[in-house]
PDB file of N, CA and C in Angstrom:
ATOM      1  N   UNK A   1      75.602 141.732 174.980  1.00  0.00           N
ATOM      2  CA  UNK A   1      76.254 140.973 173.958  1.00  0.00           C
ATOM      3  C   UNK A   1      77.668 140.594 174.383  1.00  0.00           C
ATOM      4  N   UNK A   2      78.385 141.614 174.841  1.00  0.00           N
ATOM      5  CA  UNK A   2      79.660 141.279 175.379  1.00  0.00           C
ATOM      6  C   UNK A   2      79.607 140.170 176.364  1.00  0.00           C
ATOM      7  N   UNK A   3      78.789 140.081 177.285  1.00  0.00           N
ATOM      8  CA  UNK A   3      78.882 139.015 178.502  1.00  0.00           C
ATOM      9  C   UNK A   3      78.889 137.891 177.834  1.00  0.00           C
ATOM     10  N   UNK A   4      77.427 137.618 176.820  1.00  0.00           N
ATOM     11  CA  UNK A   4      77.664 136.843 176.058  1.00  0.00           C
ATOM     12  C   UNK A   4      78.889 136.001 175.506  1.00  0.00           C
ATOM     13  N   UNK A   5      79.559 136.380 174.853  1.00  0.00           N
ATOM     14  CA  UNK A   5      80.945 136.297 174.290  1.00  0.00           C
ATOM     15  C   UNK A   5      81.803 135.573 175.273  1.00  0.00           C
ATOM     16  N   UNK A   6      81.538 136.295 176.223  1.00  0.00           N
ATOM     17  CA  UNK A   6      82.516 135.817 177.782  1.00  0.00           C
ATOM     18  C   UNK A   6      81.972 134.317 177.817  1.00  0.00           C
ATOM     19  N   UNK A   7      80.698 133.991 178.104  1.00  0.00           N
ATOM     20  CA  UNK A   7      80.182 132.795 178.474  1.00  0.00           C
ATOM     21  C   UNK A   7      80.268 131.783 177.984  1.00  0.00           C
ATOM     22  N   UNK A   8      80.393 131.799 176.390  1.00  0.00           N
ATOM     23  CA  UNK A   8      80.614 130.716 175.079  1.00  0.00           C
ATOM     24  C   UNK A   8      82.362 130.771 175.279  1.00  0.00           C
ATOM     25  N   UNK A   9      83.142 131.774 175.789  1.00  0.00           N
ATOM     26  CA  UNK A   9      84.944 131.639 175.327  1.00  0.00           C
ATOM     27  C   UNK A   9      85.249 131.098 176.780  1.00  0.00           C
ATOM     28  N   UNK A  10      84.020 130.555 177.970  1.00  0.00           N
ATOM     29  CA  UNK A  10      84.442 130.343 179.520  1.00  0.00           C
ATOM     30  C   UNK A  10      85.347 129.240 179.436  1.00  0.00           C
ATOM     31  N   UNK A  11      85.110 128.773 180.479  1.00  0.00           N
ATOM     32  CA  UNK A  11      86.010 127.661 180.676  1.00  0.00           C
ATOM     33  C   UNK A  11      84.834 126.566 180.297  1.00  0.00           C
ATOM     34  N   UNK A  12      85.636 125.061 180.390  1.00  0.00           N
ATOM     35  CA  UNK A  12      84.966 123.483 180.046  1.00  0.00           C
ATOM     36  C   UNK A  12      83.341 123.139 180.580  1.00  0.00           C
ATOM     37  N   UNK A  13      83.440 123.607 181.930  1.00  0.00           N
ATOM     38  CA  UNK A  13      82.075 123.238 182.028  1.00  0.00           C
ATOM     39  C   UNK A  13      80.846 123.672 181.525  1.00  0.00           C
ATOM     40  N   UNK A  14      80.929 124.933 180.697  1.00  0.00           N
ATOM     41  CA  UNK A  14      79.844 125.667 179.797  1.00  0.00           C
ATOM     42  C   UNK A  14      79.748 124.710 178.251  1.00  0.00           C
ATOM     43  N   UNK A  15      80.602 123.558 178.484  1.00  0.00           N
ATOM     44  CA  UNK A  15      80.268 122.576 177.292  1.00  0.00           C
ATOM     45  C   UNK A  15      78.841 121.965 176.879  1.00  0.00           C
ATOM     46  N   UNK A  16      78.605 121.799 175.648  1.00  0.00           N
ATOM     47  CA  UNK A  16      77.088 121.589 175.785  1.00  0.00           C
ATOM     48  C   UNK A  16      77.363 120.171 175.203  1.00  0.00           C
ATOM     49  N   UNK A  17      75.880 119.546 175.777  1.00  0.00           N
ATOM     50  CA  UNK A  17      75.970 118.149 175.857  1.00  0.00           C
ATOM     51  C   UNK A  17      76.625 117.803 174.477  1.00  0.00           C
ATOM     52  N   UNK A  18      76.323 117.518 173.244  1.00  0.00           N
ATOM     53  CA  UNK A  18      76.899 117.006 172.654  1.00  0.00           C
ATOM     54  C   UNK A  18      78.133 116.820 172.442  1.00  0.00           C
ATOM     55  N   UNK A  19      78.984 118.137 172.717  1.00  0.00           N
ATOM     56  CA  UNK A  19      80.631 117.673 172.654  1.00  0.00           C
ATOM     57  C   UNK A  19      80.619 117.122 174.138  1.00  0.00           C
ATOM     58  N   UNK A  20      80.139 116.911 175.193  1.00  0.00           N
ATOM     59  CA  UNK A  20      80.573 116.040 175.927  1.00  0.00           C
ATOM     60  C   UNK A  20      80.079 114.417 176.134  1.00  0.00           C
ATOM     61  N   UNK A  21      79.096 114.311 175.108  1.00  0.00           N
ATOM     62  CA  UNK A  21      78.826 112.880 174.586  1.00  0.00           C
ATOM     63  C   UNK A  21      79.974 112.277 173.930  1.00  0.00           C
ATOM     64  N   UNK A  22      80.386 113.184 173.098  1.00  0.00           N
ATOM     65  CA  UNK A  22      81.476 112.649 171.847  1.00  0.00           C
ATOM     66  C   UNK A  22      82.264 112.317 172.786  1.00  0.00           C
ATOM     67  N   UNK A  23      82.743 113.630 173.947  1.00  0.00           N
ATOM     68  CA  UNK A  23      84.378 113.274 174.266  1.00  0.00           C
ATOM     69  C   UNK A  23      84.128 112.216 174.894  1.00  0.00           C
ATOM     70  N   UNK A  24      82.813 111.545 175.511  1.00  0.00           N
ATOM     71  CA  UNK A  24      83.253 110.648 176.884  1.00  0.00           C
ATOM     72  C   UNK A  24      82.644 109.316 175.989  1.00  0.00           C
ATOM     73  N   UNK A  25      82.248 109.021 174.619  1.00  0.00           N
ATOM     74  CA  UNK A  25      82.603 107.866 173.810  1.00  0.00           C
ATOM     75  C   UNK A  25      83.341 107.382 173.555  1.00  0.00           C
ATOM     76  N   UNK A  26      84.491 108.877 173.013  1.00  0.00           N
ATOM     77  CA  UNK A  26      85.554 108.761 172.722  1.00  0.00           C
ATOM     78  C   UNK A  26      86.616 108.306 173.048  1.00  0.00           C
ATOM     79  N   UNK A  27      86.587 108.111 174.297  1.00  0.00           N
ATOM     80  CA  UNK A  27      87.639 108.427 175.572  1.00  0.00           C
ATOM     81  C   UNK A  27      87.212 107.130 175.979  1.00  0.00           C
ATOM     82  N   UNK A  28      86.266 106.421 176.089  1.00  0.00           N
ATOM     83  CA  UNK A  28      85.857 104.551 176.553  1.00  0.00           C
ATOM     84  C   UNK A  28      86.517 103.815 175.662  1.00  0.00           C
ATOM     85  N   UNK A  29      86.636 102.803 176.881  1.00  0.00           N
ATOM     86  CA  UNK A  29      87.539 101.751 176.674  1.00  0.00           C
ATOM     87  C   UNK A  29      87.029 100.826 175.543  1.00  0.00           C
ATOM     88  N   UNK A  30      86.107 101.162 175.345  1.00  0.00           N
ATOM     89  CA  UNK A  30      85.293  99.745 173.979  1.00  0.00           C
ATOM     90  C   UNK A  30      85.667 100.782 172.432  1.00  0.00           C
ATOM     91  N   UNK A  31      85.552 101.844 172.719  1.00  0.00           N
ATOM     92  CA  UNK A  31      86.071 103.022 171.625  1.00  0.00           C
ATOM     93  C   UNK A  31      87.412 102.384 171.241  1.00  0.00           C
ATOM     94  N   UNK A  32      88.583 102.642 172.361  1.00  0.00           N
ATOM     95  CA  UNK A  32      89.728 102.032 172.191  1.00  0.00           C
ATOM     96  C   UNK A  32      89.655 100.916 171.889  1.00  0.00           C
ATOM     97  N   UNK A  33      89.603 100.050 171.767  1.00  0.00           N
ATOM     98  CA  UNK A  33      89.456  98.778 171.897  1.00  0.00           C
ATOM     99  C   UNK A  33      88.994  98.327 170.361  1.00  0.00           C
ATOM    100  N   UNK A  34      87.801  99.218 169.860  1.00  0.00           N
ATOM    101  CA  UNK A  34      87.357  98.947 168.760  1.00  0.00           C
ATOM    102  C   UNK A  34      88.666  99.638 167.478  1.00  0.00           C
ATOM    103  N   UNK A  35      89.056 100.813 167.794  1.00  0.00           N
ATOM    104  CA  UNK A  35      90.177 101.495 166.969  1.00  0.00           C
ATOM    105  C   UNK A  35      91.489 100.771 166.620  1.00  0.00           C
ATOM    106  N   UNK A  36      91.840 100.109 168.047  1.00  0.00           N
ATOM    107  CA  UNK A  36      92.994  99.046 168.060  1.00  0.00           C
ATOM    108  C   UNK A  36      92.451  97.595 167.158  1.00  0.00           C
ATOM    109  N   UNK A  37      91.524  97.119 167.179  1.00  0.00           N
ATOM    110  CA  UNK A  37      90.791  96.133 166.292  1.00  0.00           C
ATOM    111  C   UNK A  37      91.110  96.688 164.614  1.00  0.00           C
ATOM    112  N   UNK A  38      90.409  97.885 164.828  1.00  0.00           N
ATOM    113  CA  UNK A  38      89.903  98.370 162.881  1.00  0.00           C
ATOM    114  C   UNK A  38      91.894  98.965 162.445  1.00  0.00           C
ATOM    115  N   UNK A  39      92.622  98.781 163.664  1.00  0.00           N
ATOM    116  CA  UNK A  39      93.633  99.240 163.004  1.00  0.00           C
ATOM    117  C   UNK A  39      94.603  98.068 162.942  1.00  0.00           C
ATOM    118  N   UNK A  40      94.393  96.873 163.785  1.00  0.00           N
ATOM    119  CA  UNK A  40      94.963  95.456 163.692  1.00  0.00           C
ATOM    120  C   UNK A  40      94.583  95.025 161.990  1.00  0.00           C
ATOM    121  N   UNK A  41      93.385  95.099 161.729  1.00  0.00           N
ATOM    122  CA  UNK A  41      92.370  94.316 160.510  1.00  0.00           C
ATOM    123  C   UNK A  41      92.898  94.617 159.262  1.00  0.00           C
ATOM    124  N   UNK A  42      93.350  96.517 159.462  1.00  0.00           N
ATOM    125  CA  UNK A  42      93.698  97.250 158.294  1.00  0.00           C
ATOM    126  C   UNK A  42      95.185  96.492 157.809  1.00  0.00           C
ATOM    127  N   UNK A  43      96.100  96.173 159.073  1.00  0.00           N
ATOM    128  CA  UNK A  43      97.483  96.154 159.093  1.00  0.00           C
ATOM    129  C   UNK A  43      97.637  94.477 158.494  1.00  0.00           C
ATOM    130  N   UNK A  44      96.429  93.572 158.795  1.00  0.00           N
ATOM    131  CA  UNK A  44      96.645  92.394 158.316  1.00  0.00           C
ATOM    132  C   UNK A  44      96.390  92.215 156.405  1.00  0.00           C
ATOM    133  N   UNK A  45      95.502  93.047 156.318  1.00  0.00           N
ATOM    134  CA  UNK A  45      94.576  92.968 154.998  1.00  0.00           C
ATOM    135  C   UNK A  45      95.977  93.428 154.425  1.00  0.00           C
ATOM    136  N   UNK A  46      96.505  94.975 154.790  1.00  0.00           N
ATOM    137  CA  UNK A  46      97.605  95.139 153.696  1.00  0.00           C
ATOM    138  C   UNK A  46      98.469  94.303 153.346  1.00  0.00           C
ATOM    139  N   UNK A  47      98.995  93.768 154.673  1.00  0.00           N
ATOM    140  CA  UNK A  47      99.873  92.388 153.916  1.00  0.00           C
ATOM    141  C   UNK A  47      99.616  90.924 153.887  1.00  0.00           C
ATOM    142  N   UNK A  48      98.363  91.209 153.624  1.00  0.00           N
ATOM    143  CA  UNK A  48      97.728  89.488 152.769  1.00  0.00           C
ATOM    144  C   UNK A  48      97.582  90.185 151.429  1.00  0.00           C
ATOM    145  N   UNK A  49      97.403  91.339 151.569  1.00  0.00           N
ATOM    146  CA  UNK A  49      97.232  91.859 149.950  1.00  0.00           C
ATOM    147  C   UNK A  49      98.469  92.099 149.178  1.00  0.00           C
ATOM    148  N   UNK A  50      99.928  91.991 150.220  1.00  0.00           N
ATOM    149  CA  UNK A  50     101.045  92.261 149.572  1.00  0.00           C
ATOM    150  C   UNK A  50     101.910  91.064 149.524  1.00  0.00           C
ATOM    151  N   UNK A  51     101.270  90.260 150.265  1.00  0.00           N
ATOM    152  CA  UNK A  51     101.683  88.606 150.069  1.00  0.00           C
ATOM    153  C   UNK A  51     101.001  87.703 148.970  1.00  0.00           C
ATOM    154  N   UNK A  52      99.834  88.309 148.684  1.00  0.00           N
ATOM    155  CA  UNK A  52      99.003  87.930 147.274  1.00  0.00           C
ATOM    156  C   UNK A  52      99.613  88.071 146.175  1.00  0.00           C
ATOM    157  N   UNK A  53     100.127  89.689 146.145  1.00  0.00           N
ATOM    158  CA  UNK A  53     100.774  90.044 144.862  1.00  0.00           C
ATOM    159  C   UNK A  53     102.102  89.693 144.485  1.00  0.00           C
ATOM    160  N   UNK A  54     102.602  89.283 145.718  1.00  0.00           N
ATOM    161  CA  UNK A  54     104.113  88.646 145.465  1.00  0.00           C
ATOM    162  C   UNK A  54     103.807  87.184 145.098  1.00  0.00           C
ATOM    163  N   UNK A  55     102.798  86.204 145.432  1.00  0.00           N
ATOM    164  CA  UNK A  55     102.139  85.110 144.796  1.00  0.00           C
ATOM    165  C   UNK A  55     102.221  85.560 143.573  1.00  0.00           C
ATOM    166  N   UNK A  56     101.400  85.826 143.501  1.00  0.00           N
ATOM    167  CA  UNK A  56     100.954  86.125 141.681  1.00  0.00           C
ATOM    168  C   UNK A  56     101.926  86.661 140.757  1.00  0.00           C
ATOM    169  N   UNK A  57     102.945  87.264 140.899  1.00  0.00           N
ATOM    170  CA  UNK A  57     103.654  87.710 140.537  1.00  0.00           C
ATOM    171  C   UNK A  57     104.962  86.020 139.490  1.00  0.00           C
ATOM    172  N   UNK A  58     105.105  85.702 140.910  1.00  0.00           N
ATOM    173  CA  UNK A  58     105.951  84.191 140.978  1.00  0.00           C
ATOM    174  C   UNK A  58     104.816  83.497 140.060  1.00  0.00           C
ATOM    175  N   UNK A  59     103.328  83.186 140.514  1.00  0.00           N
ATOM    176  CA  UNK A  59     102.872  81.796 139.166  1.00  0.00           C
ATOM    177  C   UNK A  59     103.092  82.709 138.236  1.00  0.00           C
ATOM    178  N   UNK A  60     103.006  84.207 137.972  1.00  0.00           N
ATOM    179  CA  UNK A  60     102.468  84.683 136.354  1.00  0.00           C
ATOM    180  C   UNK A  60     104.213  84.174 135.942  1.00  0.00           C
ATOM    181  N   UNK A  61     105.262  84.275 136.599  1.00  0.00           N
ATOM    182  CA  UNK A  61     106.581  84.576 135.515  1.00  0.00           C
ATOM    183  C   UNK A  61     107.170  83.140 135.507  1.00  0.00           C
ATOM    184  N   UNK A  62     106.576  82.361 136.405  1.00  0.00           N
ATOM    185  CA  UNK A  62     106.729  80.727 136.171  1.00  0.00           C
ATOM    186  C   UNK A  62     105.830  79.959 135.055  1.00  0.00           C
ATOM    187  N   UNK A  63     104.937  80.301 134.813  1.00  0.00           N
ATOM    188  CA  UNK A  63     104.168  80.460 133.734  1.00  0.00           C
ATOM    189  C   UNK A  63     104.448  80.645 132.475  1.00  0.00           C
ATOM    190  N   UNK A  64     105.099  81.844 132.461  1.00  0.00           N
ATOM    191  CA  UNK A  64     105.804  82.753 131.204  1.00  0.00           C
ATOM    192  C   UNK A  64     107.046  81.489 130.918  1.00  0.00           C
ATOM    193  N   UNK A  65     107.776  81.578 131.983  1.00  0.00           N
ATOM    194  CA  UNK A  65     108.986  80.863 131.820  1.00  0.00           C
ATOM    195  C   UNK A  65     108.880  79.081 131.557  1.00  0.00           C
ATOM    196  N   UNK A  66     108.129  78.513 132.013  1.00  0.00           N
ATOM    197  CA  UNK A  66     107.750  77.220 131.697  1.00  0.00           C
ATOM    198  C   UNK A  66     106.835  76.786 131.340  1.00  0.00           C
ATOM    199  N   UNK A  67     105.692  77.395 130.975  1.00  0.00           N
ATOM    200  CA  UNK A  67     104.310  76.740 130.152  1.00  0.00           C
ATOM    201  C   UNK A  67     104.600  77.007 129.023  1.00  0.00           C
ATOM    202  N   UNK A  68     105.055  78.176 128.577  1.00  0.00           N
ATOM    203  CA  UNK A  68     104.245  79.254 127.560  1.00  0.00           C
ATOM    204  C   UNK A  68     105.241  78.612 126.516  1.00  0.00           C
ATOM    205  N   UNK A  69     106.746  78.785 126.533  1.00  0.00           N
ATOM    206  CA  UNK A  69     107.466  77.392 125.614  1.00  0.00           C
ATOM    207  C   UNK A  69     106.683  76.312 125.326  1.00  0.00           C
ATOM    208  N   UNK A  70     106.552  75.364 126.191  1.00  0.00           N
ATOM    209  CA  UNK A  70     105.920  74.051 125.673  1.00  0.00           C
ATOM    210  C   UNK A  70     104.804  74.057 124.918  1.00  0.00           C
ATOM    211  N   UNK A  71     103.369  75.059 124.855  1.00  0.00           N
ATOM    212  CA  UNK A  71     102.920  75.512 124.367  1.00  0.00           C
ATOM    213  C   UNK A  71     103.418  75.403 122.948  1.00  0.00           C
ATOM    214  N   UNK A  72     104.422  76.419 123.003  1.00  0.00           N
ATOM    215  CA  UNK A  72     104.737  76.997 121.600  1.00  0.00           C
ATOM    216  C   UNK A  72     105.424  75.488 120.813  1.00  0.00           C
ATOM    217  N   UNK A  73     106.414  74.656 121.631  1.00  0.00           N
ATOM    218  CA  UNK A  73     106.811  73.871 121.098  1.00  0.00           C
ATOM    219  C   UNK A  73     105.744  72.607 120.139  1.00  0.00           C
ATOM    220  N   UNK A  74     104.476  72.519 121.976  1.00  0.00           N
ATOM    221  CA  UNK A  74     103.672  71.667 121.236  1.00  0.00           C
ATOM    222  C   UNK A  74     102.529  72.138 119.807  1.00  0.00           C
ATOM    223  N   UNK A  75     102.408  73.347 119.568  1.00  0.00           N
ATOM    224  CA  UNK A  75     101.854  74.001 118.294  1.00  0.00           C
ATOM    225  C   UNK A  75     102.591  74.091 117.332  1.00  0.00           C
ATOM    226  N   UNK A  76     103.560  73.943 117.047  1.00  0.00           N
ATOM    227  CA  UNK A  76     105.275  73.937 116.374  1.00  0.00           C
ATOM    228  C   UNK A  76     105.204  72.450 115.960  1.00  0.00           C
ATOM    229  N   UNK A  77     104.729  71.583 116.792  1.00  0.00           N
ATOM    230  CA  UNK A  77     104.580  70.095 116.438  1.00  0.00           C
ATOM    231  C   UNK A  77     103.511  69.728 115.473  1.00  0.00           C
ATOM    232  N   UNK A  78     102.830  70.276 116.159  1.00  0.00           N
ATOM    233  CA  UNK A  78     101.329  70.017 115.383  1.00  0.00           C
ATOM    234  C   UNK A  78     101.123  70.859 114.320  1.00  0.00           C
ATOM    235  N   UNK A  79     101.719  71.614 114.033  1.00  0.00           N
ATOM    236  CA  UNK A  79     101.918  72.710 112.504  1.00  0.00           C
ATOM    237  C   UNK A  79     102.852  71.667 111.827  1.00  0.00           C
ATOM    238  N   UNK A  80     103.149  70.593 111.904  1.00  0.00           N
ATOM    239  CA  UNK A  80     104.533  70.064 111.307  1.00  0.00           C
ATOM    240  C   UNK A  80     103.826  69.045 111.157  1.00  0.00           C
ATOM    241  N   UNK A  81     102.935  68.219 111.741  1.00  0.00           N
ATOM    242  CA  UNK A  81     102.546  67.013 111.354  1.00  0.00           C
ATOM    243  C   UNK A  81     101.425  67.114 110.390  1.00  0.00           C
ATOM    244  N   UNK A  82     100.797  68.209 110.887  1.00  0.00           N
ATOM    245  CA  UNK A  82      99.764  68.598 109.308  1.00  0.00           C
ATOM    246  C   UNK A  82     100.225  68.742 108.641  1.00  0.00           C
ATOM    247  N   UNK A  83     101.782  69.262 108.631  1.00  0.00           N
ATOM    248  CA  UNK A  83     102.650  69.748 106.660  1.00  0.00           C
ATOM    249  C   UNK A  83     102.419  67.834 105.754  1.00  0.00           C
ATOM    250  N   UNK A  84     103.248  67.124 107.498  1.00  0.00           N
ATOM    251  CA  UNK A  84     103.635  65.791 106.963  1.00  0.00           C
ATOM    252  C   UNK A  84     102.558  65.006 106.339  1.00  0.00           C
ATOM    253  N   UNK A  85     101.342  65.711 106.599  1.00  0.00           N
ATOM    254  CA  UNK A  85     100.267  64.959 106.169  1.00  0.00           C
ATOM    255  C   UNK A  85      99.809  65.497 104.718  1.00  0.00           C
ATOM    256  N   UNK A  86      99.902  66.506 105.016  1.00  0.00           N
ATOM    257  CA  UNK A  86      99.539  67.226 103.530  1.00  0.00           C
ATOM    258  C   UNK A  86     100.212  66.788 102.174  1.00  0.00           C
ATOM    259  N   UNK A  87     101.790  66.581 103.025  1.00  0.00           N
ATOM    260  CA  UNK A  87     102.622  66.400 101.730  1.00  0.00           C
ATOM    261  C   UNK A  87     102.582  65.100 101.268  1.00  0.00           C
ATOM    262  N   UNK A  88     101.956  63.975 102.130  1.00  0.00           N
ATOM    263  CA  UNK A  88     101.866  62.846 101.942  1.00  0.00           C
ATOM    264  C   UNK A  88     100.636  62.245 101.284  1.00  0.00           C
ATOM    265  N   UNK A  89      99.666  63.264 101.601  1.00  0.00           N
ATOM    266  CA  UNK A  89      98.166  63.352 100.405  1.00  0.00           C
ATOM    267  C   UNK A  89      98.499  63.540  99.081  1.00  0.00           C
ATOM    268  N   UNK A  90      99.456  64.490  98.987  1.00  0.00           N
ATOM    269  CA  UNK A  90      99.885  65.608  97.777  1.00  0.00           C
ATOM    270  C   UNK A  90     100.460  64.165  97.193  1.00  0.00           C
ATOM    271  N   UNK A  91     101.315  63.191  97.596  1.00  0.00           N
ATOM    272  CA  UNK A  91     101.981  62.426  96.751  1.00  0.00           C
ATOM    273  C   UNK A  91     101.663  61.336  96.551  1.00  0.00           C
ATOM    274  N   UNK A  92     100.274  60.893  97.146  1.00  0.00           N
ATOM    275  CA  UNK A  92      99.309  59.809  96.966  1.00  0.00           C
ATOM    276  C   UNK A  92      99.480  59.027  97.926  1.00  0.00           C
ATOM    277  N   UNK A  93     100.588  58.954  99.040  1.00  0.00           N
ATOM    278  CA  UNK A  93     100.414  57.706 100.290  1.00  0.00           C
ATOM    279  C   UNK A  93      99.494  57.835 101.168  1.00  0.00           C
ATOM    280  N   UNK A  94      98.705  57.083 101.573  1.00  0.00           N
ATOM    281  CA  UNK A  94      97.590  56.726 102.663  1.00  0.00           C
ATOM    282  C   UNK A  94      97.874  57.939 103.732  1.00  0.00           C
ATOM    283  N   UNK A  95      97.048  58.657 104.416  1.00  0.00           N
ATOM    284  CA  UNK A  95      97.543  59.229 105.515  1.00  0.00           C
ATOM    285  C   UNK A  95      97.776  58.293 106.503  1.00  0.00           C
ATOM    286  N   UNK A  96      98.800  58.454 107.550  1.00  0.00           N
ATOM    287  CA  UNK A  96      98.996  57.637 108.690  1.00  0.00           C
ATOM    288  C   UNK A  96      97.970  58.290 110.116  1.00  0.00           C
ATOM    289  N   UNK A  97      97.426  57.309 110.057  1.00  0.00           N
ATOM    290  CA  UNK A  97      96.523  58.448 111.465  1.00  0.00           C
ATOM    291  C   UNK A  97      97.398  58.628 112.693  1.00  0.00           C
ATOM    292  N   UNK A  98      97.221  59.790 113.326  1.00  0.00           N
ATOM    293  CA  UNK A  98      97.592  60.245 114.016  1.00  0.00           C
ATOM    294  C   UNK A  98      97.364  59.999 115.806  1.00  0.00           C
ATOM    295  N   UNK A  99      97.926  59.407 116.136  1.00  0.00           N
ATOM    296  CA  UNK A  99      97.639  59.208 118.046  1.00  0.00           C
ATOM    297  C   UNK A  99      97.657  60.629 118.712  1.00  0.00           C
ATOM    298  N   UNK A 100      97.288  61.016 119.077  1.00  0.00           N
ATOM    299  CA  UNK A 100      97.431  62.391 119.568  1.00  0.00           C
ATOM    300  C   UNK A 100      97.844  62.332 121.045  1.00  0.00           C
ATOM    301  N   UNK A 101      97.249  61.339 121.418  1.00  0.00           N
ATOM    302  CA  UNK A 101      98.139  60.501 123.331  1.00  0.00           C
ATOM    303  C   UNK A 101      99.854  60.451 123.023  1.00  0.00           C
ATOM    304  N   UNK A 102      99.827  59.634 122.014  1.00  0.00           N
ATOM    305  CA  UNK A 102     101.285  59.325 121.653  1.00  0.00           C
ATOM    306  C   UNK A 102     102.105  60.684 121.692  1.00  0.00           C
ATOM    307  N   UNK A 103     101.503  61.873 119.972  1.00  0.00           N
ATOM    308  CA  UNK A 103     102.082  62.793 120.112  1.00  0.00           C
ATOM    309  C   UNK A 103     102.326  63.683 121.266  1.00  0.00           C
ATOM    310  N   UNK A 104     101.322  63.571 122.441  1.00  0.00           N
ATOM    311  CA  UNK A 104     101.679  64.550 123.563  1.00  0.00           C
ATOM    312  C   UNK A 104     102.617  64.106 124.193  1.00  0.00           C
ATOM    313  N   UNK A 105     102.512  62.738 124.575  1.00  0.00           N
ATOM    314  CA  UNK A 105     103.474  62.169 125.393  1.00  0.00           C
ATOM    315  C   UNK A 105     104.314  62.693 124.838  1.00  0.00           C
ATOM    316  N   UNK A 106     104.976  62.510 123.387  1.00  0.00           N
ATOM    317  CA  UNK A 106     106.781  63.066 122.930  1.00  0.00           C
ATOM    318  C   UNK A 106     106.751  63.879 123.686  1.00  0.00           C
ATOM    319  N   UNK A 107     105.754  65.170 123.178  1.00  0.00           N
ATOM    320  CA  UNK A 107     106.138  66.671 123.118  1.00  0.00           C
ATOM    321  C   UNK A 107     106.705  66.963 124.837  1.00  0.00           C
ATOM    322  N   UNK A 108     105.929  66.277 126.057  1.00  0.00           N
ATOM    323  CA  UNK A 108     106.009  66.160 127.402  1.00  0.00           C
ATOM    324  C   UNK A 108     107.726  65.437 127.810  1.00  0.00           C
ATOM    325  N   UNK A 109     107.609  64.458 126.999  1.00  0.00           N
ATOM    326  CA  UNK A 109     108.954  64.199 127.252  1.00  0.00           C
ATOM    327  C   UNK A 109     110.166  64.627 126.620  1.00  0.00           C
ATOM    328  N   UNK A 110     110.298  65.353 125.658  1.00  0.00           N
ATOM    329  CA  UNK A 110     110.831  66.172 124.558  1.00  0.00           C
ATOM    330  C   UNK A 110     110.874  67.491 125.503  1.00  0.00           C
ATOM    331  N   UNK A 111     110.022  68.037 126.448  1.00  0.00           N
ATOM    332  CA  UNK A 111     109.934  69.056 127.427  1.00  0.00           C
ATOM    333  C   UNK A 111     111.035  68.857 128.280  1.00  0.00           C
ATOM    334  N   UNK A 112     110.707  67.841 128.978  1.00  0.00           N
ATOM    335  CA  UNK A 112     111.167  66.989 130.003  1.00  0.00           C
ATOM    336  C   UNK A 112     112.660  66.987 129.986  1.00  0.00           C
ATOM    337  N   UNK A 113     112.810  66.466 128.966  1.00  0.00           N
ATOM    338  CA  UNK A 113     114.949  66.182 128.553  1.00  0.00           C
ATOM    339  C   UNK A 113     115.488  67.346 128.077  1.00  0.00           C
ATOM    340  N   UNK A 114     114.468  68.364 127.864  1.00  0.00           N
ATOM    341  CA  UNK A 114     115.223  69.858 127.582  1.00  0.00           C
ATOM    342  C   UNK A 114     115.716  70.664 129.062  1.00  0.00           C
ATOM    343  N   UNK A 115     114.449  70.172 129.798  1.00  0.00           N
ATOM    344  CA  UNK A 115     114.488  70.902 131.051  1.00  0.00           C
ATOM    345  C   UNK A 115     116.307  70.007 132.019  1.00  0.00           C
ATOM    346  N   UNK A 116     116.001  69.137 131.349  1.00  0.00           N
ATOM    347  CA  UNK A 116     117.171  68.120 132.594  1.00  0.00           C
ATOM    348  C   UNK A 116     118.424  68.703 131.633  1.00  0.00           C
ATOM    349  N   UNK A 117     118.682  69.114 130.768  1.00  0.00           N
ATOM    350  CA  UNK A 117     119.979  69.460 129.922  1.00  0.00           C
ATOM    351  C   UNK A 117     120.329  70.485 130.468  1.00  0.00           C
TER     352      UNK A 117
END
């Protein structure tokens, strides 16, 4: 049993095939080659993924900052022209129909001359 012991703690060449499959895969140049690849791929993905989020970041708060007003302005309009209509039923004059091309255009250019002020 003791000799035993000796023979498994010898030196390298008592290696049995499988760890010397691994090491001499390991150790080829297409091994390397493939590691330097999967570690190029990793290093690109992170920063397309951190150049994405800095995208997105910029449309979401350009968004916030310049849609989401006009929005509100153009619903603010159109809550106001239904009053004008209502109140104008209420007092017997004809309704005036409404262009809705026309009204956007204001609201766009009503945008427009706020932004240039």
């Amino acid at each position: 049993m003791a000799s035993l012991g000796k023979k498994r703690a010898g030196s390298s060449g008592d290696e049995g095939i499988v760890a010397r499959v691994t090491r001499t895969v390991s150790d080829s140049a297409i091994m390397n080659t493939a590691k330097n690849a999967a570690n190029d791929a990793a290093y690109v993905a992170k920063r397309l993924a951190k150049s994405t989020g800095k995208a997105a970041w910029i449309a979401g708060t350009t968004f916030l900052i310049l849609v989401v007003p006009l929005i509100i302005e153009m619903d603010r309009e159109q809550q106001f022209n239904e009053l004008e209509l209502q109140q104008q039923s209420l007092l017997g004059a004809p309704p005036a129909p409404i262009n809705k091309e026309i009204s956007i255009r204001k609201e766009l250019n009503k945008f427009g001359a706020e932004l240039e002020a």
